[in-house]
C-alpha atoms as a PDB file:
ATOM      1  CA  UNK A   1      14.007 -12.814  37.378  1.00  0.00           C
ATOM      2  CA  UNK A   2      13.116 -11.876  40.937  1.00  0.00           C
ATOM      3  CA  UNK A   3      10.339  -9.827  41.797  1.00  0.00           C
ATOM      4  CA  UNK A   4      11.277  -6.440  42.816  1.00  0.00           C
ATOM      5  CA  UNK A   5       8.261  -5.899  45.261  1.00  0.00           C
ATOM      6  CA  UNK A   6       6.494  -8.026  47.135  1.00  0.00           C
ATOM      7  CA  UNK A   7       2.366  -8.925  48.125  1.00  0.00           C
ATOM      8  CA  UNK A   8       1.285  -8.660  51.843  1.00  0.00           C
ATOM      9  CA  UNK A   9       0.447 -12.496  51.777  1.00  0.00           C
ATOM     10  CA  UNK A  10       4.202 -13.347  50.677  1.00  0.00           C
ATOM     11  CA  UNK A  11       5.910 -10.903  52.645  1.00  0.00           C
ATOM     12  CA  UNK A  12       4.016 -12.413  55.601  1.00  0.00           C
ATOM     13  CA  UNK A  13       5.488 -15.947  54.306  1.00  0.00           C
ATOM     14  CA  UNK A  14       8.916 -14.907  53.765  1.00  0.00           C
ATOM     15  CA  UNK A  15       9.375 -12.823  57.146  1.00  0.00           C
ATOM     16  CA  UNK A  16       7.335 -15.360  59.351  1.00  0.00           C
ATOM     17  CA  UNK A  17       4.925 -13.121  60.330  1.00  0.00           C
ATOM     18  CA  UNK A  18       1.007 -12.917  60.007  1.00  0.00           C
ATOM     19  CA  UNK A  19      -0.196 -10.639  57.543  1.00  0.00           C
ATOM     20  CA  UNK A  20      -2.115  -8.217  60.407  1.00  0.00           C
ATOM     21  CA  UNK A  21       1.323  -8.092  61.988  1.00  0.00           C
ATOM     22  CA  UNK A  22       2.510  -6.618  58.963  1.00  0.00           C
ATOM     23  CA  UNK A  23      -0.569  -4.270  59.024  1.00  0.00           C
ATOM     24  CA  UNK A  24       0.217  -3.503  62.467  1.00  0.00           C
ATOM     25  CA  UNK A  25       3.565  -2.125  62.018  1.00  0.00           C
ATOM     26  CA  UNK A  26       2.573  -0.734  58.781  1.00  0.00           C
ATOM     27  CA  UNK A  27       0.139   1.872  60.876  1.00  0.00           C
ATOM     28  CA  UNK A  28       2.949   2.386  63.696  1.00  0.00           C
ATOM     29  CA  UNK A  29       5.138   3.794  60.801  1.00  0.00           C
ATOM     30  CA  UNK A  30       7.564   0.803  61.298  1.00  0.00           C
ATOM     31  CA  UNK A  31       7.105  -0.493  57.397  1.00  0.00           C
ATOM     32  CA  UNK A  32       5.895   0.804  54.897  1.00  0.00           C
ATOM     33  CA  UNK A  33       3.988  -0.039  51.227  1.00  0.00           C
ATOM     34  CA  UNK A  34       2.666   1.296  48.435  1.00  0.00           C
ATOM     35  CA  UNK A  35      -0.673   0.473  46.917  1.00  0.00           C
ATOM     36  CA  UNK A  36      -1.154  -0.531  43.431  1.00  0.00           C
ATOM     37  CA  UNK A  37      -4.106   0.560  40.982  1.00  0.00           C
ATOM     38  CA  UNK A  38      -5.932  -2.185  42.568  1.00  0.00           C
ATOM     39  CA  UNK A  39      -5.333  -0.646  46.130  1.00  0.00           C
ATOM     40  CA  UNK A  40      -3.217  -3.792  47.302  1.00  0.00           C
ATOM     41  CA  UNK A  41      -0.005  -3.480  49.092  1.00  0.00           C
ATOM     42  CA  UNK A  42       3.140  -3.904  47.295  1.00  0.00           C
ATOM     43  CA  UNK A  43       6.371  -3.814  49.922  1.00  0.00           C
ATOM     44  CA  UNK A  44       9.888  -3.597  48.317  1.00  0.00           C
ATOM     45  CA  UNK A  45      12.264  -6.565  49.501  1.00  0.00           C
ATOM     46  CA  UNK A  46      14.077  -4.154  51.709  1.00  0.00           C
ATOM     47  CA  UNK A  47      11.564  -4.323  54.328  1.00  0.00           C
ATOM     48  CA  UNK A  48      12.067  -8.142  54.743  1.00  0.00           C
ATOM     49  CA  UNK A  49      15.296  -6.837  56.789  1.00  0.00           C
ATOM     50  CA  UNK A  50      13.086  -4.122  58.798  1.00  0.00           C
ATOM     51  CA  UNK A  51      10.938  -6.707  59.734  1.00  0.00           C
ATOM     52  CA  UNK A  52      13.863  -9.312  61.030  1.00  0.00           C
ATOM     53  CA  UNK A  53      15.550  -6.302  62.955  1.00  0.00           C
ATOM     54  CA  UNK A  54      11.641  -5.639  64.425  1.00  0.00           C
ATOM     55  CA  UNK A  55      11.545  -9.181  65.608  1.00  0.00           C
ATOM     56  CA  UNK A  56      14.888  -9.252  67.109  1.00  0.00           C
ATOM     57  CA  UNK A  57      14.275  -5.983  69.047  1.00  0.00           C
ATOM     58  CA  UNK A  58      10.868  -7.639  69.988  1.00  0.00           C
ATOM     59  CA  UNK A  59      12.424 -10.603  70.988  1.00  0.00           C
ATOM     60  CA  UNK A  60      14.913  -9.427  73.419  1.00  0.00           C
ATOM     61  CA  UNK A  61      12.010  -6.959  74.521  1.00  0.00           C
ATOM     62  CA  UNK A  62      12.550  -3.589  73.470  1.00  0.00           C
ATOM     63  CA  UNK A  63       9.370  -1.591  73.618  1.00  0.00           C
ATOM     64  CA  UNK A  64       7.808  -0.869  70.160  1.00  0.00           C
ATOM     65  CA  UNK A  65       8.034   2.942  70.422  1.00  0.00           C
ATOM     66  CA  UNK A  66      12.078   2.188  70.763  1.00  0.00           C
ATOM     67  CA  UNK A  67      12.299   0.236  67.840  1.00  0.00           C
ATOM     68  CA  UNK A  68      10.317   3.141  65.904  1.00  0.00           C
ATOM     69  CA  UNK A  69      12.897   5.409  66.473  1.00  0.00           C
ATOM     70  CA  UNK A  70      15.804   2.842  65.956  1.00  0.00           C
ATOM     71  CA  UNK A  71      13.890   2.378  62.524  1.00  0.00           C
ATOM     72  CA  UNK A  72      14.078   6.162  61.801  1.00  0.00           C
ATOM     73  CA  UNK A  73      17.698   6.384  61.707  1.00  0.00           C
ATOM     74  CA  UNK A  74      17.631   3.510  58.927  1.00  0.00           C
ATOM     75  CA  UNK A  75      17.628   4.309  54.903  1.00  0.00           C
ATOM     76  CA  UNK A  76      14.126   3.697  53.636  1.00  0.00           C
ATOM     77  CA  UNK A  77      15.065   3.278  49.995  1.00  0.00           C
ATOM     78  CA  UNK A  78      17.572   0.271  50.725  1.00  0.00           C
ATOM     79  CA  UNK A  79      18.484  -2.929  53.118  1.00  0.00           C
ATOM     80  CA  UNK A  80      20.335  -1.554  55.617  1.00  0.00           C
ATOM     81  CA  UNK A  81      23.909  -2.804  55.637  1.00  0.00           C
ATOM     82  CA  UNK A  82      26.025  -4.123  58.317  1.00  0.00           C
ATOM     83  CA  UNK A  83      27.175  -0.707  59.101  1.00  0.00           C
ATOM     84  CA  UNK A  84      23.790   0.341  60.109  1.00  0.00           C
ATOM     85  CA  UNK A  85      22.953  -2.594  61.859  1.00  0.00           C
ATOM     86  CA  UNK A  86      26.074  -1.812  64.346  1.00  0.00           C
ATOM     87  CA  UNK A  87      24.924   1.981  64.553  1.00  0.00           C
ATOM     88  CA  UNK A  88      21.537   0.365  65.732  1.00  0.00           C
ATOM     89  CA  UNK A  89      22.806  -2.250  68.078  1.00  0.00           C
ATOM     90  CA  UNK A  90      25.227   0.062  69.654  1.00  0.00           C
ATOM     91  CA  UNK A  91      21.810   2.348  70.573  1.00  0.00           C
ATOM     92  CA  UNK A  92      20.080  -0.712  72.460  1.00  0.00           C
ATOM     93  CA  UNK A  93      23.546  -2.478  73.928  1.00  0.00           C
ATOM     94  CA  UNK A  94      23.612   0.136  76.865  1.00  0.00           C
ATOM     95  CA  UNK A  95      19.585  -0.453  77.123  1.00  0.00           C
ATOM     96  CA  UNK A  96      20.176  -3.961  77.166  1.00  0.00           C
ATOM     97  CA  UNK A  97      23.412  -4.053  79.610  1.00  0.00           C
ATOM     98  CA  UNK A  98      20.702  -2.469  81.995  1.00  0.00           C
ATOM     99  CA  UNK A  99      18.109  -4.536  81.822  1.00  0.00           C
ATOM    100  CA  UNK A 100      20.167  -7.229  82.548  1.00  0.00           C
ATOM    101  CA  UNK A 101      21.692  -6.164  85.429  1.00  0.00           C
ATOM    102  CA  UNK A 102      18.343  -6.033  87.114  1.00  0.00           C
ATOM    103  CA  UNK A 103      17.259  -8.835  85.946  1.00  0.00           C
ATOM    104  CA  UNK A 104      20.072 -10.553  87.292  1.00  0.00           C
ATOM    105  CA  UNK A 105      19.747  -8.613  90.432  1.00  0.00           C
ATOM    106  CA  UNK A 106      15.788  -9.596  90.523  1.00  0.00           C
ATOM    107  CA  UNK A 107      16.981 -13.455  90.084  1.00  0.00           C
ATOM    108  CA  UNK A 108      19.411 -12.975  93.351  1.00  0.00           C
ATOM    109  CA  UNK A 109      16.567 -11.596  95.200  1.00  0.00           C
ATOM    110  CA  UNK A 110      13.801 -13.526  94.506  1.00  0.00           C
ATOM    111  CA  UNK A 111      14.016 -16.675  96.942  1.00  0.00           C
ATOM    112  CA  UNK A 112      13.487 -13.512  99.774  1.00  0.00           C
ATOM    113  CA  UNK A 113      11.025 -11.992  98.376  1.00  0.00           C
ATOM    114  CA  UNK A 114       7.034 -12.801  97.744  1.00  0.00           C
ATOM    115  CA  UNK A 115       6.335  -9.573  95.837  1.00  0.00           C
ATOM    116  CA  UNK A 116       4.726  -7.204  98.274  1.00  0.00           C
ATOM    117  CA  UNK A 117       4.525 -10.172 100.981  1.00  0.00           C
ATOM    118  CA  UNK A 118       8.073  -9.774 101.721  1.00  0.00           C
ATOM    119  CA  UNK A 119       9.074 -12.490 104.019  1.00  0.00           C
ATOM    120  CA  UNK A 120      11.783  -9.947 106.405  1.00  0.00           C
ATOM    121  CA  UNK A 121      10.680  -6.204 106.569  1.00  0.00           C
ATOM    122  CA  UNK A 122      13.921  -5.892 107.794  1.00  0.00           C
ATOM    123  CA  UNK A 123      16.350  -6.799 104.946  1.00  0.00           C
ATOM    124  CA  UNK A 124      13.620  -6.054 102.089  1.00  0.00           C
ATOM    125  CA  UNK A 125      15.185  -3.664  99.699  1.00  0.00           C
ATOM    126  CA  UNK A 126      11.508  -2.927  98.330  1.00  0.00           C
ATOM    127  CA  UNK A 127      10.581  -1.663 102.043  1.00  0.00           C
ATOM    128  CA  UNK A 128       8.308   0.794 102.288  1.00  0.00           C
ATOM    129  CA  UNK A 129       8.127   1.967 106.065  1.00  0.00           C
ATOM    130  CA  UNK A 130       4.476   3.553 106.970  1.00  0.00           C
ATOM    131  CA  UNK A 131       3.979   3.712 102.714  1.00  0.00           C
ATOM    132  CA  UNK A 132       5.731   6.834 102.566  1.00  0.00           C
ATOM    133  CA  UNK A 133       5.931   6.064  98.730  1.00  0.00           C
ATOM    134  CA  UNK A 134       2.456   6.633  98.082  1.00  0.00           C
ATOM    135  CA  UNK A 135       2.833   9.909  97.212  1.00  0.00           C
ATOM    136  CA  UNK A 136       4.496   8.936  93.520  1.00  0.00           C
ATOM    137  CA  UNK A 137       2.027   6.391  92.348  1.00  0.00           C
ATOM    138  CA  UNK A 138       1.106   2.991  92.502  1.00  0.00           C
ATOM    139  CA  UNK A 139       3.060  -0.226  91.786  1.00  0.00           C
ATOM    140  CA  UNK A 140       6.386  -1.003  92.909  1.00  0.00           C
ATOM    141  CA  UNK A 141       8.949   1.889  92.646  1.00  0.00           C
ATOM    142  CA  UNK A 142      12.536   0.736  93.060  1.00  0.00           C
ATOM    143  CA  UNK A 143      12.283  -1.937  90.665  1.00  0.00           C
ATOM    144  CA  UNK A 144      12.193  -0.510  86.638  1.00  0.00           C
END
């Protein structure tokens, strides 16, 4: 007979992740538990599946405050099925389709470029003539 919810300390084990990560994305809304008479956590099995999809977002860097909403569109009271998963991947593919493109374009640049010690004024495409850019801000501002 399998359990149907799980402790803190075994949900940690079975998702690979430490038990204040769990508590960490428990307080950004991203899992959830309930508490028993005893006031420990009990998490139901479905939320081994949140936490893979948090790790894969994570791990192709998606911003926590993205995930959260990707999570939002999930069912709480079930694993999400393959279904959802490709409503949820389909969100981040344009996201990701854009961070690699300037990546890539970052990686073509780089070997003439020194950050803000640009090696030709001339043909830098972070130029800032007379920092007319300082108006806006701080940090570099053609580069996301």
């Amino acid at each position: 007979m399998v359990a149907k919810e799980l402790g803190v300390g075994e949900l940690a084990e079975r998702a690979g992740v430490a038990v204040s990560a769990l508590h960490f994305y428990e307080a950004k809304g991203l899992i959830h538990s309930v508490r028993t008479s005893g006031n420990q956590r009990r998490y139901a099995r479905s939320v081994l599946r949140r936490i893979a999809v948090i790790k894969v977002a994570q791990r192709v860097g998606l911003p926590l405050a993205e995930i959260a909403r990707a999570l939002e569109a999930l069912p709480s009271g079930r694993t999400p099925t393959v279904a959802d998963w490709r409503r949820l991947s389909a969100a981040w593919k344009q996201e990701l389709e854009q961070r690699i493109r300037a990546l890539t374009q970052l990686r073509d640049q780089l070997d003439g470029c020194i950050g803000c010690g640009c090696l030709s004024l001339k043909a830098c495409p972070l130029r800032n003539a007379e920092d007319t850019l300082a108006q806006d801000g701080a940090g570099p501002h053609f580069l996301p």
